[in-house]
PDB file of N, CA and C in Angstrom:
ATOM      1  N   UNK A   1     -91.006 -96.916 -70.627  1.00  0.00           N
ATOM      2  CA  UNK A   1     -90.509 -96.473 -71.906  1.00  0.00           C
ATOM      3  C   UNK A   1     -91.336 -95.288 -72.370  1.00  0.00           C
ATOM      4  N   UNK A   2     -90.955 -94.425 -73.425  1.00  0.00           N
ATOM      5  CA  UNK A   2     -91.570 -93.256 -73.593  1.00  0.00           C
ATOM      6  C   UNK A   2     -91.691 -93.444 -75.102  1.00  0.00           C
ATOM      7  N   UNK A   3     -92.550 -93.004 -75.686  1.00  0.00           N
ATOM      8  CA  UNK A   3     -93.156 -93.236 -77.098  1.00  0.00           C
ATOM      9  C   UNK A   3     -93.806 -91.792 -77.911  1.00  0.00           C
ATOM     10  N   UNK A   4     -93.922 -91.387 -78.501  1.00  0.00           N
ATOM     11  CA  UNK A   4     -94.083 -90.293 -79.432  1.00  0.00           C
ATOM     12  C   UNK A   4     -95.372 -90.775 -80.333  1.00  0.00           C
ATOM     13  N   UNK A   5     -96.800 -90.066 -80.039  1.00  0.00           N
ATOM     14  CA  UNK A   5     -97.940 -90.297 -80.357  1.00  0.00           C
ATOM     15  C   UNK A   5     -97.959 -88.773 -81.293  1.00  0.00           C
ATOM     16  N   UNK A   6     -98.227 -89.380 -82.696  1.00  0.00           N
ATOM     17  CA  UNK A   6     -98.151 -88.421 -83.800  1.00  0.00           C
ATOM     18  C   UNK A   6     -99.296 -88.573 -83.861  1.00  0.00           C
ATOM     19  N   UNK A   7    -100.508 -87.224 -84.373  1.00  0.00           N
ATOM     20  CA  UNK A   7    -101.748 -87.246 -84.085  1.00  0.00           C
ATOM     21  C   UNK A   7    -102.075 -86.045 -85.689  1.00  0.00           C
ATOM     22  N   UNK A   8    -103.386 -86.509 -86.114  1.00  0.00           N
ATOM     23  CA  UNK A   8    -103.141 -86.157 -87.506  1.00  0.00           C
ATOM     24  C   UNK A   8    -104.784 -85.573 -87.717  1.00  0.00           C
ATOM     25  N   UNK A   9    -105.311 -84.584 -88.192  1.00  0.00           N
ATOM     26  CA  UNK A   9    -106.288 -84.316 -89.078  1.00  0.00           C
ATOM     27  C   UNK A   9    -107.094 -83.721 -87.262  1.00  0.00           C
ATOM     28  N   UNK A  10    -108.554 -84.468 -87.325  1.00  0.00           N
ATOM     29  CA  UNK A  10    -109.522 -83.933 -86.279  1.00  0.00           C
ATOM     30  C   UNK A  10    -108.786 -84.191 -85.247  1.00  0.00           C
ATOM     31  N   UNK A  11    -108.056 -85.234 -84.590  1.00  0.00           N
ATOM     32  CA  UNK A  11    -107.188 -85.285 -83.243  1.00  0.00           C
ATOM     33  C   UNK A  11    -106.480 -84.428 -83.244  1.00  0.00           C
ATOM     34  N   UNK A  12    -105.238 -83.878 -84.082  1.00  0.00           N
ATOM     35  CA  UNK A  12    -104.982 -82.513 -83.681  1.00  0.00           C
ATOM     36  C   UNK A  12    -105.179 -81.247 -83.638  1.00  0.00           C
ATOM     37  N   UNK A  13    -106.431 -80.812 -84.071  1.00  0.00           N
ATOM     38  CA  UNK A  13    -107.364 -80.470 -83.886  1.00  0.00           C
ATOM     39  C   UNK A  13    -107.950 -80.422 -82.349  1.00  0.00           C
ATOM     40  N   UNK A  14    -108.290 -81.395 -81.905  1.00  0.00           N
ATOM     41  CA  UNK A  14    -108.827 -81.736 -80.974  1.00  0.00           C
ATOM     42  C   UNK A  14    -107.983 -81.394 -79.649  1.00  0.00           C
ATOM     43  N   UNK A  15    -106.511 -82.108 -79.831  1.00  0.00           N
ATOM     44  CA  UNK A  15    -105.185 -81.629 -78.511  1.00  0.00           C
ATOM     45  C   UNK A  15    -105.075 -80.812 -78.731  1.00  0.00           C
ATOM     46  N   UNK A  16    -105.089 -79.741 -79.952  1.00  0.00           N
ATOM     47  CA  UNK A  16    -104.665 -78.218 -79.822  1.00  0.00           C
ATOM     48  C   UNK A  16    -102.729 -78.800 -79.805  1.00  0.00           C
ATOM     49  N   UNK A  17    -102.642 -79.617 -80.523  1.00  0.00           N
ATOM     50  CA  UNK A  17    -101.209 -80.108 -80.890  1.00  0.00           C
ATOM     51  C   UNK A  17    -100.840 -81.133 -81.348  1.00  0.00           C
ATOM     52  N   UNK A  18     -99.563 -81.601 -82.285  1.00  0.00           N
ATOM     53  CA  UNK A  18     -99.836 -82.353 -83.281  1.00  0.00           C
ATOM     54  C   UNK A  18     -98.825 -83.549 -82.674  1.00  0.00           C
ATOM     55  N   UNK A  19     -98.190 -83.739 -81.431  1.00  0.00           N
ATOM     56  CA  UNK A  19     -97.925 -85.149 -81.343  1.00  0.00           C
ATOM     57  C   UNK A  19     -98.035 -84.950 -79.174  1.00  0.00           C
ATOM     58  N   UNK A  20     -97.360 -86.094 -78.910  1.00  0.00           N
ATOM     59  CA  UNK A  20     -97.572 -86.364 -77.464  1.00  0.00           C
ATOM     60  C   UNK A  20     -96.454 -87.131 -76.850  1.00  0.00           C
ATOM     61  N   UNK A  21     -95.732 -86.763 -76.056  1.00  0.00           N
ATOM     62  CA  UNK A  21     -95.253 -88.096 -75.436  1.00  0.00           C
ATOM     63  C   UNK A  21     -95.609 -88.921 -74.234  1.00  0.00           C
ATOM     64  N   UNK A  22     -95.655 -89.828 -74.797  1.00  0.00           N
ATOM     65  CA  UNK A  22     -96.443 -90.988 -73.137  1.00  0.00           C
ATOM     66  C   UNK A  22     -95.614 -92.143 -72.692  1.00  0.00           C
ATOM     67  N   UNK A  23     -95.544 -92.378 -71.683  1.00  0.00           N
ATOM     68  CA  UNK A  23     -94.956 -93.013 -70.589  1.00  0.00           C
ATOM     69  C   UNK A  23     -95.727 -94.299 -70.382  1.00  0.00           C
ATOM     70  N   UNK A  24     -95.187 -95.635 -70.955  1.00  0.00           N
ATOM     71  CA  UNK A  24     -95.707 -96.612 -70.629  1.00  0.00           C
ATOM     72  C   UNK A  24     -95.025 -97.989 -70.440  1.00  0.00           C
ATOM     73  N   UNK A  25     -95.836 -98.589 -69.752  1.00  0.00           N
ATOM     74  CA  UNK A  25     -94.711-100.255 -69.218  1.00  0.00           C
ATOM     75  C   UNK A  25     -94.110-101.019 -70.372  1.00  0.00           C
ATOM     76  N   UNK A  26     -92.998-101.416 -69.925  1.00  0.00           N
ATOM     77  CA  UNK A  26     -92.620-102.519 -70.678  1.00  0.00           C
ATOM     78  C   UNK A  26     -93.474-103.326 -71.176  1.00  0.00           C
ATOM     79  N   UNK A  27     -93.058-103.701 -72.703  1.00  0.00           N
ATOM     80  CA  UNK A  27     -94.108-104.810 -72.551  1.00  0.00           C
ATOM     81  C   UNK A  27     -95.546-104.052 -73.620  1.00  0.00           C
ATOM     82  N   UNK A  28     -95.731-102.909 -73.514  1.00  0.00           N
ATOM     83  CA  UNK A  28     -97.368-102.144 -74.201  1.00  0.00           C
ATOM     84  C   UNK A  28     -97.702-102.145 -75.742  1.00  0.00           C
ATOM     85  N   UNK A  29     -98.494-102.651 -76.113  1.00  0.00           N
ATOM     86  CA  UNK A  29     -99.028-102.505 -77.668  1.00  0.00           C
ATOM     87  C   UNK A  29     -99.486-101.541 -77.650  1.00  0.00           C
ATOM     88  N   UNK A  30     -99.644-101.211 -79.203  1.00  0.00           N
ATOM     89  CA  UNK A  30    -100.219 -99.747 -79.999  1.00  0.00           C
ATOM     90  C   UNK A  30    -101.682-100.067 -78.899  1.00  0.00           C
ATOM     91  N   UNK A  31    -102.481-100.752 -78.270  1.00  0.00           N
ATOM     92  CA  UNK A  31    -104.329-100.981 -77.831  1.00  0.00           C
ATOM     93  C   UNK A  31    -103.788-100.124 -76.303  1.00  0.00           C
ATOM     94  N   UNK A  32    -102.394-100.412 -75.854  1.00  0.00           N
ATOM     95  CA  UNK A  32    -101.992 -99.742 -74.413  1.00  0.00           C
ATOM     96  C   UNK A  32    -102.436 -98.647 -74.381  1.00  0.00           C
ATOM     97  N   UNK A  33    -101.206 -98.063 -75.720  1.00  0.00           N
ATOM     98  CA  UNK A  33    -100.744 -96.418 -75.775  1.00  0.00           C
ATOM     99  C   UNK A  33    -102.668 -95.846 -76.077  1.00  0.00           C
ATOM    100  N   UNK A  34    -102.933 -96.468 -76.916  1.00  0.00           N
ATOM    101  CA  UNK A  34    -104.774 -95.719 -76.984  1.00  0.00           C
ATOM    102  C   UNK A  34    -105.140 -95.303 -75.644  1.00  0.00           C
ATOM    103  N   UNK A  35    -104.971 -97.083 -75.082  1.00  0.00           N
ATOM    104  CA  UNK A  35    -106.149 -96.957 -73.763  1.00  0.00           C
ATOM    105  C   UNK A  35    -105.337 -95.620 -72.697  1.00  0.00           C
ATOM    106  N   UNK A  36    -104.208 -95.483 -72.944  1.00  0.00           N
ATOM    107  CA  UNK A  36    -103.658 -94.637 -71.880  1.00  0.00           C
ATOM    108  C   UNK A  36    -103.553 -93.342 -72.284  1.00  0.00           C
ATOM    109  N   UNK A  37    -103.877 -92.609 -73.465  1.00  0.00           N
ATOM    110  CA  UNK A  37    -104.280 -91.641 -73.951  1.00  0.00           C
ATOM    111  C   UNK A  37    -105.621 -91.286 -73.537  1.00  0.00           C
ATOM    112  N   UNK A  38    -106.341 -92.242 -73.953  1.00  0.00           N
ATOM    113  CA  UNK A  38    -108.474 -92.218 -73.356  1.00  0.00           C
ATOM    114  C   UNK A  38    -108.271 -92.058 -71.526  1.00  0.00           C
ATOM    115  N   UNK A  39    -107.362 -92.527 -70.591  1.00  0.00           N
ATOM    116  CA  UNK A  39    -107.550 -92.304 -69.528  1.00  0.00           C
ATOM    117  C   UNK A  39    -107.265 -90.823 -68.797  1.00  0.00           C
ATOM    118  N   UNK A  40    -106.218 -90.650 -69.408  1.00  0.00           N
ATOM    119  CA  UNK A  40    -106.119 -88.781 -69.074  1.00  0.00           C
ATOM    120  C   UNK A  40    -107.283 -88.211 -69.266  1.00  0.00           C
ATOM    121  N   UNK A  41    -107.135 -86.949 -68.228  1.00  0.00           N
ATOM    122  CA  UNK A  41    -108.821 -86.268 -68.334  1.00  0.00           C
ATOM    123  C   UNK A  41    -108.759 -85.321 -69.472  1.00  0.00           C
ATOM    124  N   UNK A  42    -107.193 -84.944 -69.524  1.00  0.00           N
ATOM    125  CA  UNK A  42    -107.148 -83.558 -71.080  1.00  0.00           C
ATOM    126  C   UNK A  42    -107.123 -84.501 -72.078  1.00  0.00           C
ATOM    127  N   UNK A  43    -107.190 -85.467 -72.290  1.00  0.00           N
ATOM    128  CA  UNK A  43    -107.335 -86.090 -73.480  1.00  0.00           C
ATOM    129  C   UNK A  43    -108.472 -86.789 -73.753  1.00  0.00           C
ATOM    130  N   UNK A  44    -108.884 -87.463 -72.738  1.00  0.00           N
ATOM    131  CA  UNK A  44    -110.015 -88.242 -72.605  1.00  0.00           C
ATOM    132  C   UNK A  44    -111.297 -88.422 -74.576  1.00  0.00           C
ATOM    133  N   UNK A  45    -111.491 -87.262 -74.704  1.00  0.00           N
ATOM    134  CA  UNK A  45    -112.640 -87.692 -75.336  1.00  0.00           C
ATOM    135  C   UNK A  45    -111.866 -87.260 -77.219  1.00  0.00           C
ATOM    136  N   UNK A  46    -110.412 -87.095 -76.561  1.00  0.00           N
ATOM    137  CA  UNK A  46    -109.599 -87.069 -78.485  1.00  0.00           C
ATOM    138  C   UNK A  46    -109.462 -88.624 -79.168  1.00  0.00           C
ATOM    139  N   UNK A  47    -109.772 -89.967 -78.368  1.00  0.00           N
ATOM    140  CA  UNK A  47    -109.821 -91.055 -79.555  1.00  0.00           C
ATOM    141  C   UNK A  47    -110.965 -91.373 -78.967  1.00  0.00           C
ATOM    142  N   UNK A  48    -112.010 -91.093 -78.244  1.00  0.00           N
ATOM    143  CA  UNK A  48    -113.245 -91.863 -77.821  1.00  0.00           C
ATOM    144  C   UNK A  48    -114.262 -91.994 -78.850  1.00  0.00           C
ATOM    145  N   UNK A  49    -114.744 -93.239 -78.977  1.00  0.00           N
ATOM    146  CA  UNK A  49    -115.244 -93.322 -80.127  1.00  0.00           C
ATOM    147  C   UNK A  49    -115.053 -93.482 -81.908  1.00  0.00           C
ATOM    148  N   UNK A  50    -113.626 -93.137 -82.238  1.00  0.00           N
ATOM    149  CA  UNK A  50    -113.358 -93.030 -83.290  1.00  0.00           C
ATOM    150  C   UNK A  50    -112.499 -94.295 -83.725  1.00  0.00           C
ATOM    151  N   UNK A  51    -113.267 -94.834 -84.764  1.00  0.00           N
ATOM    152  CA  UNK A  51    -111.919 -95.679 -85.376  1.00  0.00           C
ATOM    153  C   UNK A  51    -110.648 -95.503 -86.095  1.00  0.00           C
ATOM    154  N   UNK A  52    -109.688 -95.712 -85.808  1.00  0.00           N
ATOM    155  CA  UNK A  52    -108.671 -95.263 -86.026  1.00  0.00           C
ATOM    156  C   UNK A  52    -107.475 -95.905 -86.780  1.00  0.00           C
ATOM    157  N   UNK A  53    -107.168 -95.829 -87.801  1.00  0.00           N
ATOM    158  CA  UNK A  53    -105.367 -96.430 -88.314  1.00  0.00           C
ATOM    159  C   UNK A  53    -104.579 -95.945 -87.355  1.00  0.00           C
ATOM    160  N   UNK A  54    -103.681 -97.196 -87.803  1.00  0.00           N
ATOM    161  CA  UNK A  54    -102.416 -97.075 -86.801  1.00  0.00           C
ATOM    162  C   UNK A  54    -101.026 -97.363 -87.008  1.00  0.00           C
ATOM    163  N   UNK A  55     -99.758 -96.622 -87.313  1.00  0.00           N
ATOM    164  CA  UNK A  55     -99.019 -96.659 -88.137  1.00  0.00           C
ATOM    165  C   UNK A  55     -97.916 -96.767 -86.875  1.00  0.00           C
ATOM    166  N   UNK A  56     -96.785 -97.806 -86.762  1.00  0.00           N
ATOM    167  CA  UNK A  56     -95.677 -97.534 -85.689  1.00  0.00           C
ATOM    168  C   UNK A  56     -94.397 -97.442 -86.359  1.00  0.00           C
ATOM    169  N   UNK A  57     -93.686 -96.382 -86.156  1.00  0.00           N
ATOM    170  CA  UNK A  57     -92.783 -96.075 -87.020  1.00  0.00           C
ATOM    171  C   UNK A  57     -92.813 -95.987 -88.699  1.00  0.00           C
ATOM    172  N   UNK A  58     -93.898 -95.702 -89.229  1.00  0.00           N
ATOM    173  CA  UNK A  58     -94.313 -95.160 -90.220  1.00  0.00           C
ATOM    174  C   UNK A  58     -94.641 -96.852 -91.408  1.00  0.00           C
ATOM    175  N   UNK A  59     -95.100 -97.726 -90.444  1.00  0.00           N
ATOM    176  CA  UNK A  59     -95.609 -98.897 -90.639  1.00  0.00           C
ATOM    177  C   UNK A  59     -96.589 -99.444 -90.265  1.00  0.00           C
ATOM    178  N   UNK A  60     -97.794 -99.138 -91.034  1.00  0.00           N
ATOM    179  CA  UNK A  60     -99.158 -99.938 -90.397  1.00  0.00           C
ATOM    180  C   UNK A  60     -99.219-100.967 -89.410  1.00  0.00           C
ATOM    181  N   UNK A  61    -100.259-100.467 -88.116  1.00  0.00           N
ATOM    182  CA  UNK A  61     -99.827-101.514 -87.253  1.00  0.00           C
ATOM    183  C   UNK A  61    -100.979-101.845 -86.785  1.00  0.00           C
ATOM    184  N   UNK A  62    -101.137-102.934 -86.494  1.00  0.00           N
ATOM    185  CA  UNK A  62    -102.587-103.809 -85.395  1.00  0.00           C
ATOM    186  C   UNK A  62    -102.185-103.251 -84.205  1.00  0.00           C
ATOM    187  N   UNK A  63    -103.413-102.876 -83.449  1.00  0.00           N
ATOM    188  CA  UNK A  63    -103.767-102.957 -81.823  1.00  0.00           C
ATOM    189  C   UNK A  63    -102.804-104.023 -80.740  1.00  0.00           C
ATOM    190  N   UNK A  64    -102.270-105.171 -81.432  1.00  0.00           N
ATOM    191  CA  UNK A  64    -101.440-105.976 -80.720  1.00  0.00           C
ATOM    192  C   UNK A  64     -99.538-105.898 -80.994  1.00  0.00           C
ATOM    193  N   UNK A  65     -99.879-104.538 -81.796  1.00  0.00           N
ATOM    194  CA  UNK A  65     -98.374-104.630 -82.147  1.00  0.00           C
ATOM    195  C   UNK A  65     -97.673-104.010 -81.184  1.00  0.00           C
ATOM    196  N   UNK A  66     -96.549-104.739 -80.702  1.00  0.00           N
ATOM    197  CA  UNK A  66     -95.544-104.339 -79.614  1.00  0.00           C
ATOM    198  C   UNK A  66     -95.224-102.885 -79.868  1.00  0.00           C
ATOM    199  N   UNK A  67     -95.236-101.876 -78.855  1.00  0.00           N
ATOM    200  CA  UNK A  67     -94.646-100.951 -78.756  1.00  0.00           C
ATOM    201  C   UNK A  67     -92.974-100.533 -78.114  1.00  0.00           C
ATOM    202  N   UNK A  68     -91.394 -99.578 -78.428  1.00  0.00           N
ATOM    203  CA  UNK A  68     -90.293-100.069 -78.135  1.00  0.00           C
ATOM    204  C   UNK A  68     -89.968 -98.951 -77.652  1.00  0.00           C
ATOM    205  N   UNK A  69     -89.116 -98.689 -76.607  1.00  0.00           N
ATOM    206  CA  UNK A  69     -88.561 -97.333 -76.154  1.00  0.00           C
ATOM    207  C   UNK A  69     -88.414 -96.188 -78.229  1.00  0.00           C
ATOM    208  N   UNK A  70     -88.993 -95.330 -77.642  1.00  0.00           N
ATOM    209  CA  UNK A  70     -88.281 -94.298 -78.666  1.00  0.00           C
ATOM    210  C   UNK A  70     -89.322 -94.301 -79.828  1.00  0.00           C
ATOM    211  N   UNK A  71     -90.021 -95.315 -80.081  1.00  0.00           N
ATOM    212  CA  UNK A  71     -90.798 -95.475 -81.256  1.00  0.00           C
ATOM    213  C   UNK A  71     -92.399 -94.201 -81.019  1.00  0.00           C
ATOM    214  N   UNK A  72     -92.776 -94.267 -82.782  1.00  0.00           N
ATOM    215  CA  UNK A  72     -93.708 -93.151 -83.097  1.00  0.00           C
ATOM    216  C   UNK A  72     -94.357 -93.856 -82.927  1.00  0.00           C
ATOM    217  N   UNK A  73     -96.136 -94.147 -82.870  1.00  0.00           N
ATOM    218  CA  UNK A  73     -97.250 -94.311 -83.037  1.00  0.00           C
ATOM    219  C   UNK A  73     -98.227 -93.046 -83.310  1.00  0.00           C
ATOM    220  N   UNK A  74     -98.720 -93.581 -84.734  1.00  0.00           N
ATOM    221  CA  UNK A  74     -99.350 -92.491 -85.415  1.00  0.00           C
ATOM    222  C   UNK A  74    -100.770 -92.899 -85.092  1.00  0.00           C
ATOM    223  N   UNK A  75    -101.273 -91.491 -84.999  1.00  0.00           N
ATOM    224  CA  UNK A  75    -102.997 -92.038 -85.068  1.00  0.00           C
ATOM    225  C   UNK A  75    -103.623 -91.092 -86.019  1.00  0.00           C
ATOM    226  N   UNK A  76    -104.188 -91.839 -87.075  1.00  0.00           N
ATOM    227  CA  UNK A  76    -104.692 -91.551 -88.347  1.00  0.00           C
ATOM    228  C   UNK A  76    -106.658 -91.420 -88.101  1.00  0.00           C
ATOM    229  N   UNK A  77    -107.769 -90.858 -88.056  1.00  0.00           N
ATOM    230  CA  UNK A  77    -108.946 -90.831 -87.876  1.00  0.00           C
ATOM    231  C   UNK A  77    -109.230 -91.140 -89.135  1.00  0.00           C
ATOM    232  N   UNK A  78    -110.393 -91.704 -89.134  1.00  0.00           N
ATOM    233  CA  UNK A  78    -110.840 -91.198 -90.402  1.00  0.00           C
ATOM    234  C   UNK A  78    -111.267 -90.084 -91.443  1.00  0.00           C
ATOM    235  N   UNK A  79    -110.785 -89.746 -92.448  1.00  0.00           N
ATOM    236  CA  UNK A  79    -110.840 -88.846 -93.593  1.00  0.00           C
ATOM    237  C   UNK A  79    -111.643 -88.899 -94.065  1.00  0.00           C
ATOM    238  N   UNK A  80    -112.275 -87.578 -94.519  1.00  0.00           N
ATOM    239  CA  UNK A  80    -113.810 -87.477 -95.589  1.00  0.00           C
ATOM    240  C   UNK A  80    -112.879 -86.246 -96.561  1.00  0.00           C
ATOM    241  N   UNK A  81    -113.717 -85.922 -97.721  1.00  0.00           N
ATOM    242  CA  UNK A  81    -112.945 -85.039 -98.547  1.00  0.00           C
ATOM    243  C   UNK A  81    -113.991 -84.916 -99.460  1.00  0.00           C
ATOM    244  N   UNK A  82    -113.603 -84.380-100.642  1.00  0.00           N
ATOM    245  CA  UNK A  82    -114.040 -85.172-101.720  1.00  0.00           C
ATOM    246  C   UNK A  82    -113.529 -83.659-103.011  1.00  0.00           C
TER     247      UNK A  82
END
């Protein structure tokens, strides 16, 4: 299934682009699509280390939440401002 990784603030930043599409098994939670983002070598070090929100289809989601053909997964870093 193929999934649409929306990437927001220092991560896009970081890809030099603001979403992704990735290719993953039946069956993958939002913890998949991470780990299979961290394994590419051009991506490798854009979620390493960082804790991250996680929104699937524009709905906060846990690390165990099922991922579905076609669906977004957002990755939110953390924000400083002030």
């Amino acid at each position: 299934m193929v999934v649409t990784i929306r990437l927001f603030a220092m991560l896009r930043e970081r890809a030099g682009q603001g979403s992704l599409r990735l290719e993953l098994g039946e069956g993958a939670t939002v913890h998949d699509a991470i780990a299979a983002v961290g394994q590419r070598a051009d991506l490798r070090q854009l979620v390493a280390d960082l804790p991250l929100v996680m929104a699937v289809n524009r709905a906060y989601a846990a690390a165990e939440t099922p991922l579905h053909e076609g669906d977004e997964l957002a990755l939110i870093p953390p924000l400083s401002g002030g």
